[in-house]
C-alpha atoms as a PDB file:
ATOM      1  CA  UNK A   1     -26.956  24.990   9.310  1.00  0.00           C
ATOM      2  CA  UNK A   2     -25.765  22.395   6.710  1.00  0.00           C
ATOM      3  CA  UNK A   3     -25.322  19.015   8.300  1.00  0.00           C
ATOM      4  CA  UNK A   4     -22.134  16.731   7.834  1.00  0.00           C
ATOM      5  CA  UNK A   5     -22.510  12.946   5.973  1.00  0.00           C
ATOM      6  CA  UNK A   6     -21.391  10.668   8.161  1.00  0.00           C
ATOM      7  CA  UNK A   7     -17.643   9.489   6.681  1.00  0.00           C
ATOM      8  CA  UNK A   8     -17.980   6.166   4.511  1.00  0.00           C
ATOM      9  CA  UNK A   9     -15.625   4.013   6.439  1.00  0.00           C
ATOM     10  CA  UNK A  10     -15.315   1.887   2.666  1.00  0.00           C
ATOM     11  CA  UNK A  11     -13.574   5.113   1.396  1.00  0.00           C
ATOM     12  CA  UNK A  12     -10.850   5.607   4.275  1.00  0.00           C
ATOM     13  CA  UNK A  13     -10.103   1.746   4.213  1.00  0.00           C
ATOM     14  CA  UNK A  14      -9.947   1.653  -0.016  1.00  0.00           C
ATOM     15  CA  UNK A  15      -7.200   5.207   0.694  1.00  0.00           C
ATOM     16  CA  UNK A  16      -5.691   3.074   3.076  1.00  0.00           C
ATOM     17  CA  UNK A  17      -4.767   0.524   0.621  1.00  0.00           C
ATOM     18  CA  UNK A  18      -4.052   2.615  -2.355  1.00  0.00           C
ATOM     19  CA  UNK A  19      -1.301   4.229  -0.061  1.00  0.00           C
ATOM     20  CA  UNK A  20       0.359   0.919   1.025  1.00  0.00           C
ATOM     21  CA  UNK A  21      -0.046  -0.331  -2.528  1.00  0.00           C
ATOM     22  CA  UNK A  22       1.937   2.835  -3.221  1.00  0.00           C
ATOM     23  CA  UNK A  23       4.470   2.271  -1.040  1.00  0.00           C
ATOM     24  CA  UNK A  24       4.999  -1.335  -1.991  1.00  0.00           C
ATOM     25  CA  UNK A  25       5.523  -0.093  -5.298  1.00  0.00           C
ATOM     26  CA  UNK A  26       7.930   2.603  -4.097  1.00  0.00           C
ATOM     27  CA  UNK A  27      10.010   0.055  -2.044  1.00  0.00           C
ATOM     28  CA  UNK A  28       9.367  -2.326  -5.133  1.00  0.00           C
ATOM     29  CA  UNK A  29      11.388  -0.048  -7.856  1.00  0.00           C
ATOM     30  CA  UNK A  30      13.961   1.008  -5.190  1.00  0.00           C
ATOM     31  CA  UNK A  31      15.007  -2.623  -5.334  1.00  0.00           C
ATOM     32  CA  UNK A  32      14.728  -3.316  -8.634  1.00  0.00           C
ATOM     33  CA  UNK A  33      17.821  -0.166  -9.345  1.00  0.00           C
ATOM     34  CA  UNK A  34      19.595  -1.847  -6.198  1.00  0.00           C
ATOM     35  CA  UNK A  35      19.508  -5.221  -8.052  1.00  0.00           C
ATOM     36  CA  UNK A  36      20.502  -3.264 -11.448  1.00  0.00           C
ATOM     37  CA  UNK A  37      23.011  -1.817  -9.764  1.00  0.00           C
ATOM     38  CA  UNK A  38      24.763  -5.322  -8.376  1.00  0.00           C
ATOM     39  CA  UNK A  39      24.784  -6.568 -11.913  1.00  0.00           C
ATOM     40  CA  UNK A  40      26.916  -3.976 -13.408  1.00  0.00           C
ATOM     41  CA  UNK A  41      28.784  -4.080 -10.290  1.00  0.00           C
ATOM     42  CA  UNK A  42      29.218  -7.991 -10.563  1.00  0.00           C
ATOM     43  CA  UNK A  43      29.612  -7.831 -14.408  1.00  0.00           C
ATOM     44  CA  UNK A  44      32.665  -5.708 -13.261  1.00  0.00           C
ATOM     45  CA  UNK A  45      34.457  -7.603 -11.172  1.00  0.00           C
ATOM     46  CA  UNK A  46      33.822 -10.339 -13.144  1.00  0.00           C
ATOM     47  CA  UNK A  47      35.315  -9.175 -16.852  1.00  0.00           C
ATOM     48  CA  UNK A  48      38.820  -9.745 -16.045  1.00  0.00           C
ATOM     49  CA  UNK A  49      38.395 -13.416 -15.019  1.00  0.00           C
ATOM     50  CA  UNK A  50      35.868 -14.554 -17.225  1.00  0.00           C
ATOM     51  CA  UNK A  51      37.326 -12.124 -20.810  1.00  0.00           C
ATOM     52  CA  UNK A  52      40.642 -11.772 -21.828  1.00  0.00           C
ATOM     53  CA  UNK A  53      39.867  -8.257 -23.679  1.00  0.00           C
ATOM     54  CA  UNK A  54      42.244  -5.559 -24.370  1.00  0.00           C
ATOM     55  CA  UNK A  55      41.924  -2.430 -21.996  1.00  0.00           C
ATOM     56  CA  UNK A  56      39.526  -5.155 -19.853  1.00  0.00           C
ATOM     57  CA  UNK A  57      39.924  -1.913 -17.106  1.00  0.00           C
ATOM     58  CA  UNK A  58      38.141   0.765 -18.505  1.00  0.00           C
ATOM     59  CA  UNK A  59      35.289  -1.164 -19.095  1.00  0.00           C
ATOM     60  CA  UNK A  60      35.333  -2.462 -15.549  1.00  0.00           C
ATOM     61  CA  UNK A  61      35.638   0.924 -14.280  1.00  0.00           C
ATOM     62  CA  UNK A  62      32.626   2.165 -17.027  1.00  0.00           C
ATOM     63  CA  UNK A  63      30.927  -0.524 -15.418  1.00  0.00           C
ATOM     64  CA  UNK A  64      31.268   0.037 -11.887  1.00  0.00           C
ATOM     65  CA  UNK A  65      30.388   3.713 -12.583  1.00  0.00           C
ATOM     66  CA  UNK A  66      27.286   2.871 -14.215  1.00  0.00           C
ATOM     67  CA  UNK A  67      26.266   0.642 -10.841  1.00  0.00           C
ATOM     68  CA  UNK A  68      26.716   3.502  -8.759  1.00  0.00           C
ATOM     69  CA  UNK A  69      25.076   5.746 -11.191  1.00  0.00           C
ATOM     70  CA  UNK A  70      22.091   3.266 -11.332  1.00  0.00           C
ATOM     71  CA  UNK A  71      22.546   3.406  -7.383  1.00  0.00           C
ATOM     72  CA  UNK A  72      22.562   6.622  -6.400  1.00  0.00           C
ATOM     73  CA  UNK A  73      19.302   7.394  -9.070  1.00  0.00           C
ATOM     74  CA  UNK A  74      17.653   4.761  -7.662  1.00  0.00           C
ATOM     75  CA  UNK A  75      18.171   5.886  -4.173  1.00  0.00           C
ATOM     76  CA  UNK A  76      17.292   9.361  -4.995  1.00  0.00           C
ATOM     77  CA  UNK A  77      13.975   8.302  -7.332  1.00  0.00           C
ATOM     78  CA  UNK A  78      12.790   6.297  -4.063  1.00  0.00           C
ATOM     79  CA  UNK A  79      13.792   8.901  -1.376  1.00  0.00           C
ATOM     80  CA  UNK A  80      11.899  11.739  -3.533  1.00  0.00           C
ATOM     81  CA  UNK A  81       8.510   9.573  -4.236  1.00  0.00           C
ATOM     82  CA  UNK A  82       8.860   8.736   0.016  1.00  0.00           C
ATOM     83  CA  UNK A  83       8.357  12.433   0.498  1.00  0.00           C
ATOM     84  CA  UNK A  84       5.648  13.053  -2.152  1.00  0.00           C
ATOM     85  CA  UNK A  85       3.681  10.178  -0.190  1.00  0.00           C
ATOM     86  CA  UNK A  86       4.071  11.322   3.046  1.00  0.00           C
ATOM     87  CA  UNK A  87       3.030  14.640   2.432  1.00  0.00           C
ATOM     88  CA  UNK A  88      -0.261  13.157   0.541  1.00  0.00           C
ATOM     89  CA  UNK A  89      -1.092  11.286   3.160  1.00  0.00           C
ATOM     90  CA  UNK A  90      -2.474  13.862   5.200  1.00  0.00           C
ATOM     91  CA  UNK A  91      -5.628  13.988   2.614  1.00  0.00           C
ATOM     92  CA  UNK A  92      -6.530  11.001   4.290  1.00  0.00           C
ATOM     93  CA  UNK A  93      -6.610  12.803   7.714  1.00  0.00           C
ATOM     94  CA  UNK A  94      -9.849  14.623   6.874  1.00  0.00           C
ATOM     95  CA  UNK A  95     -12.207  11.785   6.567  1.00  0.00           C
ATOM     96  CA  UNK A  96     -10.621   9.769   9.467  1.00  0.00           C
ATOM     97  CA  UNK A  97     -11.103  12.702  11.729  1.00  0.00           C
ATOM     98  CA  UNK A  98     -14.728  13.369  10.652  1.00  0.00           C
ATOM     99  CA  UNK A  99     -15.288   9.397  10.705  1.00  0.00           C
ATOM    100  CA  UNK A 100     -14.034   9.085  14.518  1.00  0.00           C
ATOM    101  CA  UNK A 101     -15.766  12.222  15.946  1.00  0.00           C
END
């Protein structure tokens, strides 16, 4: 019968890591489209105070689309790379079961 290595504790701690670091990164981007997002959305409320342009309303309204555009891609692009880390983080499972037997 083939014996089982002991699990290298290094390993599940350096997995560890890499999956906060992930998430950190995932959180990271999410608000970097939120704060994307608040500039078009301020550069929209804005134009009609600080411009006097012709037709100053369809660009606030092309602007205040594009926020929510940004938005709602951002919020999506975060919710989908949540999921794909959660389900990878079962890979972990294997050593940390082995290591605490």
């Amino acid at each position: 019968m083939e014996e089982k290595k002991p699990a290298n504790k290094d390993l599940i701690l350096r997995e560890r890591l890499a999956l906060q670091r992930t998430i950190l990164a995932n959180q990271s981007t999410f608000l970097s489209f939120l704060r994307t997002s608040m500039y078009f959305l301020i550069a929209g409320l804005s134009l009609r105070n600080l411009l006097k342009v012709e037709n100053s309303l369809l660009i606030e309204i092309a602007l205040f689309i594009t926020a929510f555009v940004i938005f709602v891609l951002g919020t999506l692009n975060y919710l989908k790379h949540k999921k794909s880390i959660l389900e990878n983080r079962k890979h972990i499972g294997d050593y940390q079961l082995e290591y605490y037997k």
